[in-house]
C-alpha atoms as a PDB file:
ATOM      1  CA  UNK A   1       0.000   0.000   0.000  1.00  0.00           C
ATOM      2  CA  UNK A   2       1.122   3.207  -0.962  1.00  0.00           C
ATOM      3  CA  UNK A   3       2.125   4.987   2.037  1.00  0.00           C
ATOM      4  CA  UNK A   4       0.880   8.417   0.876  1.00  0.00           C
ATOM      5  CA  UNK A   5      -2.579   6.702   0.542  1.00  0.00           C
ATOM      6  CA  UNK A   6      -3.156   6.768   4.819  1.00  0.00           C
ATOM      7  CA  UNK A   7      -1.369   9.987   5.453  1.00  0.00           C
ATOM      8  CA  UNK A   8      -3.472  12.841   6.753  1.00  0.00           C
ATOM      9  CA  UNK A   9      -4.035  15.656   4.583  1.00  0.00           C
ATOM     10  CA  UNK A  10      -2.322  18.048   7.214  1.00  0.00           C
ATOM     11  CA  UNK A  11       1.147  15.214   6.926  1.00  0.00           C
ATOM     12  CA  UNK A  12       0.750  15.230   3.032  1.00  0.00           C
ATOM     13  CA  UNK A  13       1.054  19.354   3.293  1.00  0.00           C
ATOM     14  CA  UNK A  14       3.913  19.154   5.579  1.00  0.00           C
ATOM     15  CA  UNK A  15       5.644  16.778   3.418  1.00  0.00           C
ATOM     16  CA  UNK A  16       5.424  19.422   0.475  1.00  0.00           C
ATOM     17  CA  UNK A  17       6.268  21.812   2.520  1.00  0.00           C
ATOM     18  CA  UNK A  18       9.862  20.260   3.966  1.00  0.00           C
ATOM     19  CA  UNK A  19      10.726  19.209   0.174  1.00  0.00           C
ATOM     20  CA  UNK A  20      10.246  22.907  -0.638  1.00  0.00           C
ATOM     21  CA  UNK A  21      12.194  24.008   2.310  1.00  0.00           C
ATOM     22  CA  UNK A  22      14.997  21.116   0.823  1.00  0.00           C
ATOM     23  CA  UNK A  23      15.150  22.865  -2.367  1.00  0.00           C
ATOM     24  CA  UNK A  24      15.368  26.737  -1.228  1.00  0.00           C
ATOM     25  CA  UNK A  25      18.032  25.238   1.395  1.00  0.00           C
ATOM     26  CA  UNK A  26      19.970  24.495  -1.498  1.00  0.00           C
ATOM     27  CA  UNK A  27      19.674  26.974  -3.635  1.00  0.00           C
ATOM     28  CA  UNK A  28      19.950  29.310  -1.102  1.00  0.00           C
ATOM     29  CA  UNK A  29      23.282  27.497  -0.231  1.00  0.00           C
ATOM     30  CA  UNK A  30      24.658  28.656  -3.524  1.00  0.00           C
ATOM     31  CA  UNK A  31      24.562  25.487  -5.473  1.00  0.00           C
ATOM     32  CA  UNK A  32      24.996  26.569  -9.039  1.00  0.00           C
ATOM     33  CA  UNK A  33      22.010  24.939 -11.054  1.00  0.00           C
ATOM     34  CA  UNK A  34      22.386  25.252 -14.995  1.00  0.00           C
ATOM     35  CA  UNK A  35      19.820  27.153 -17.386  1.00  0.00           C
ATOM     36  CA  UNK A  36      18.514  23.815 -18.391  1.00  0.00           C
ATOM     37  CA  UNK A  37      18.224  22.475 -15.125  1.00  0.00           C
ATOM     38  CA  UNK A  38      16.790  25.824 -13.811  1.00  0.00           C
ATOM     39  CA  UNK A  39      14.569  25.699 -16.768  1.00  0.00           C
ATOM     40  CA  UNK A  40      12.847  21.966 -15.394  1.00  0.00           C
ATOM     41  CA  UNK A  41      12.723  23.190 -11.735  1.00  0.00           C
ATOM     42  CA  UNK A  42      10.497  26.370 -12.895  1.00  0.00           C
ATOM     43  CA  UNK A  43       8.392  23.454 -14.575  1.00  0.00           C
ATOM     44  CA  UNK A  44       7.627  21.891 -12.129  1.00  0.00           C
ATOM     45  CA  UNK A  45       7.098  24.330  -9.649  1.00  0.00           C
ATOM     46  CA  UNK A  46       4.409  26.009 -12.250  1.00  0.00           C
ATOM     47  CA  UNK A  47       2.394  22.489 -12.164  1.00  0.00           C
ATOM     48  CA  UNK A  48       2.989  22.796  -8.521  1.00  0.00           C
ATOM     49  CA  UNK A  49       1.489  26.409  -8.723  1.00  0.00           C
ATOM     50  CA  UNK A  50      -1.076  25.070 -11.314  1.00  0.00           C
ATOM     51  CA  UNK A  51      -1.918  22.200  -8.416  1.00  0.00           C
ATOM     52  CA  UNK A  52      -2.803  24.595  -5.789  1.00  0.00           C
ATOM     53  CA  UNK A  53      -5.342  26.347  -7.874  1.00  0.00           C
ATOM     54  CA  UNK A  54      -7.277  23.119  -7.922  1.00  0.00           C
ATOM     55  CA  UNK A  55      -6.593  22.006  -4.089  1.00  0.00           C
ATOM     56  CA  UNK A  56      -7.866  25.619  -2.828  1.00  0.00           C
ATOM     57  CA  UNK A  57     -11.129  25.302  -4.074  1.00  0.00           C
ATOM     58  CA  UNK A  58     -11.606  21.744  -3.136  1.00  0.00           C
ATOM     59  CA  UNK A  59     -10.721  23.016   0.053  1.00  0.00           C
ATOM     60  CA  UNK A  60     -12.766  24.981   0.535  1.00  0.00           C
ATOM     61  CA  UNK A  61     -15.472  22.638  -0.614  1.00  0.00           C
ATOM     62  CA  UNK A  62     -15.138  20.211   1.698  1.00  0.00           C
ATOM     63  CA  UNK A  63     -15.381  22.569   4.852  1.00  0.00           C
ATOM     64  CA  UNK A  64     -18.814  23.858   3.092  1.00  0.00           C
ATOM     65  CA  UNK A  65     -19.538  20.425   2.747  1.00  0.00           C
ATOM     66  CA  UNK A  66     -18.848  19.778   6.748  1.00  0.00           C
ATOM     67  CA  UNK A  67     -20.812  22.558   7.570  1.00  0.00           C
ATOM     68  CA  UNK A  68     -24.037  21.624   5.842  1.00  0.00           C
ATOM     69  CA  UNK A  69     -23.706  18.413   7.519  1.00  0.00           C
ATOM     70  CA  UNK A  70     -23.664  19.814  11.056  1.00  0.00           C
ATOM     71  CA  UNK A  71     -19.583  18.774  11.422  1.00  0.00           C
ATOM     72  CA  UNK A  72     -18.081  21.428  11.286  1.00  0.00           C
ATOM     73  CA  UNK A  73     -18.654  24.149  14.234  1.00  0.00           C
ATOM     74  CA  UNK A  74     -17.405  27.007  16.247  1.00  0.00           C
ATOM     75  CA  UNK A  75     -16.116  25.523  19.697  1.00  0.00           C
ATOM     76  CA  UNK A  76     -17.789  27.056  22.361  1.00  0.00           C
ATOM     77  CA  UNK A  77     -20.277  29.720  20.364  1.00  0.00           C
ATOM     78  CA  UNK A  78     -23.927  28.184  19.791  1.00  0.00           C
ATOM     79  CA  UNK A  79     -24.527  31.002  17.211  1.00  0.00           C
ATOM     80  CA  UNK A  80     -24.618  29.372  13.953  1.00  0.00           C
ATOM     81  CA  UNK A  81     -23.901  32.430  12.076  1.00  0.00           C
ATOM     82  CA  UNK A  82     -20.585  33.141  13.321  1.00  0.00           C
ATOM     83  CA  UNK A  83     -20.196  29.769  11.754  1.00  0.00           C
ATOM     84  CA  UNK A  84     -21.366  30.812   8.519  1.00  0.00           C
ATOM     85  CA  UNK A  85     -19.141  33.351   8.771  1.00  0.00           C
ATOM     86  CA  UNK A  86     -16.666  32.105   9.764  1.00  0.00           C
ATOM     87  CA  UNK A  87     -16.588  30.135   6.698  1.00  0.00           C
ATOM     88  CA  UNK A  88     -17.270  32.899   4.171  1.00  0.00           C
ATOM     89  CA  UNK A  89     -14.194  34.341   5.761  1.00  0.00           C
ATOM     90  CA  UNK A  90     -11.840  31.548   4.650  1.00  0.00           C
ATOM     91  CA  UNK A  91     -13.608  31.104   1.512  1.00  0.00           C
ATOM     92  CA  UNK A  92     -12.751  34.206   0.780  1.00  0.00           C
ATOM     93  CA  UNK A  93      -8.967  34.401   1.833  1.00  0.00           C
ATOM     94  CA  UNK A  94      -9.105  31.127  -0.252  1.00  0.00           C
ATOM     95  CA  UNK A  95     -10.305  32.406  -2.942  1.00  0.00           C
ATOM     96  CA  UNK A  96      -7.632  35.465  -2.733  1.00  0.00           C
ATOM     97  CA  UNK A  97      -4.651  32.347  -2.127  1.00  0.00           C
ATOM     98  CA  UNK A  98      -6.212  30.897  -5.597  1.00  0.00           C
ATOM     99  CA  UNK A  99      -5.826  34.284  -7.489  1.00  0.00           C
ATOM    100  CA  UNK A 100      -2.239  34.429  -6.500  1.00  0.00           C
ATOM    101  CA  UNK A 101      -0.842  31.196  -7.172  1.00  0.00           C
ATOM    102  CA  UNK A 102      -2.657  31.364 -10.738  1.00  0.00           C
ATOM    103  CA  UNK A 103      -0.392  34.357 -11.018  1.00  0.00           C
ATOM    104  CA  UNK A 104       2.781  32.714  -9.786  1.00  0.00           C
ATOM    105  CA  UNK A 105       1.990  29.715 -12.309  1.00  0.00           C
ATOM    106  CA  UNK A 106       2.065  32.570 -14.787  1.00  0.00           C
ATOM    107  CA  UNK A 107       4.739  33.960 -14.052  1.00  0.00           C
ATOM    108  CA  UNK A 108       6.636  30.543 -13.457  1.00  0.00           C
ATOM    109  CA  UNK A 109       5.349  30.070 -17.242  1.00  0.00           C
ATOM    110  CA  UNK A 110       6.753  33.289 -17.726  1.00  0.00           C
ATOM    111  CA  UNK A 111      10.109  32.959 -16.469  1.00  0.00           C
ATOM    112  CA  UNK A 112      10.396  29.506 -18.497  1.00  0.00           C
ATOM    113  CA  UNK A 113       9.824  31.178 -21.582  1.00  0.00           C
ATOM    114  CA  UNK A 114      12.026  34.029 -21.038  1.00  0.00           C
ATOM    115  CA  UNK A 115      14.839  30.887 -19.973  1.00  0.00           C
ATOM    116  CA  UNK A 116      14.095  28.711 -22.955  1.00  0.00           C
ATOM    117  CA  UNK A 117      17.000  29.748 -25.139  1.00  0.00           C
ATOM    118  CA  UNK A 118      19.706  29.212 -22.616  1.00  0.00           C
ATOM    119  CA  UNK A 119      18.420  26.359 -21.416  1.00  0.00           C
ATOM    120  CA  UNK A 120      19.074  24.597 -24.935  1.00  0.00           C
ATOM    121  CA  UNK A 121      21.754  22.241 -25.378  1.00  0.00           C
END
């Protein structure tokens, strides 16, 4: 079984999260990385972009979808809309995180196109 498959959500987001730190650590470090190479990390960090612009509103979906259901509630406040807003509120900053990494995948596109020629062999 794939190991991924059973990890929570919040584990799978730290795992991203330290392999990003890995790769700023050694960039950061001065590690020379050639055009072409440079070129394929861009890549991959647009689709990475481009993945967050799905997962935000999904997201966001499924705490809508817990708080239709009753599962989802404000500890300690019986006022159900402070719930409601409460989750207009993060829909919202979600929605405003979704904006921005469709500009970074952009701009990652951007930046790859701008690299292309001396990234050729």
């Amino acid at each position: 079984m794939n190991p991924s498959a059973t990890a929570s959500p919040s584990l799978l987001a730290a795992d991203a999260g330290a392999t990003l730190h890995r790769l700023a650590c050694r960039i950061g470090a001065g590690e020379l990385v050639p055009p072409a190479e440079l070129y394929h990390v861009l890549g991959e960090l647009r689709l990475l972009a481009d993945d967050l612009t799905q997962l935000l509103p999904a997201l966001q979906g499924r705490l809508e979808d817990g708080l239709l259901s009753g599962r989802v509630v404000r500890h300690g406040d019986d006022d159900a809309g402070a719930v409601w807003d409460s989750v207009g509120e993060v829909g919202r900053a979600l929605a405003h995180a979704g904006t921005v990494a469709l500009l970074m995948t952009k701009e990652l596109e951007n930046s790859q196109i701008a690299l292309r020629e001396l990234a050729a062999p």
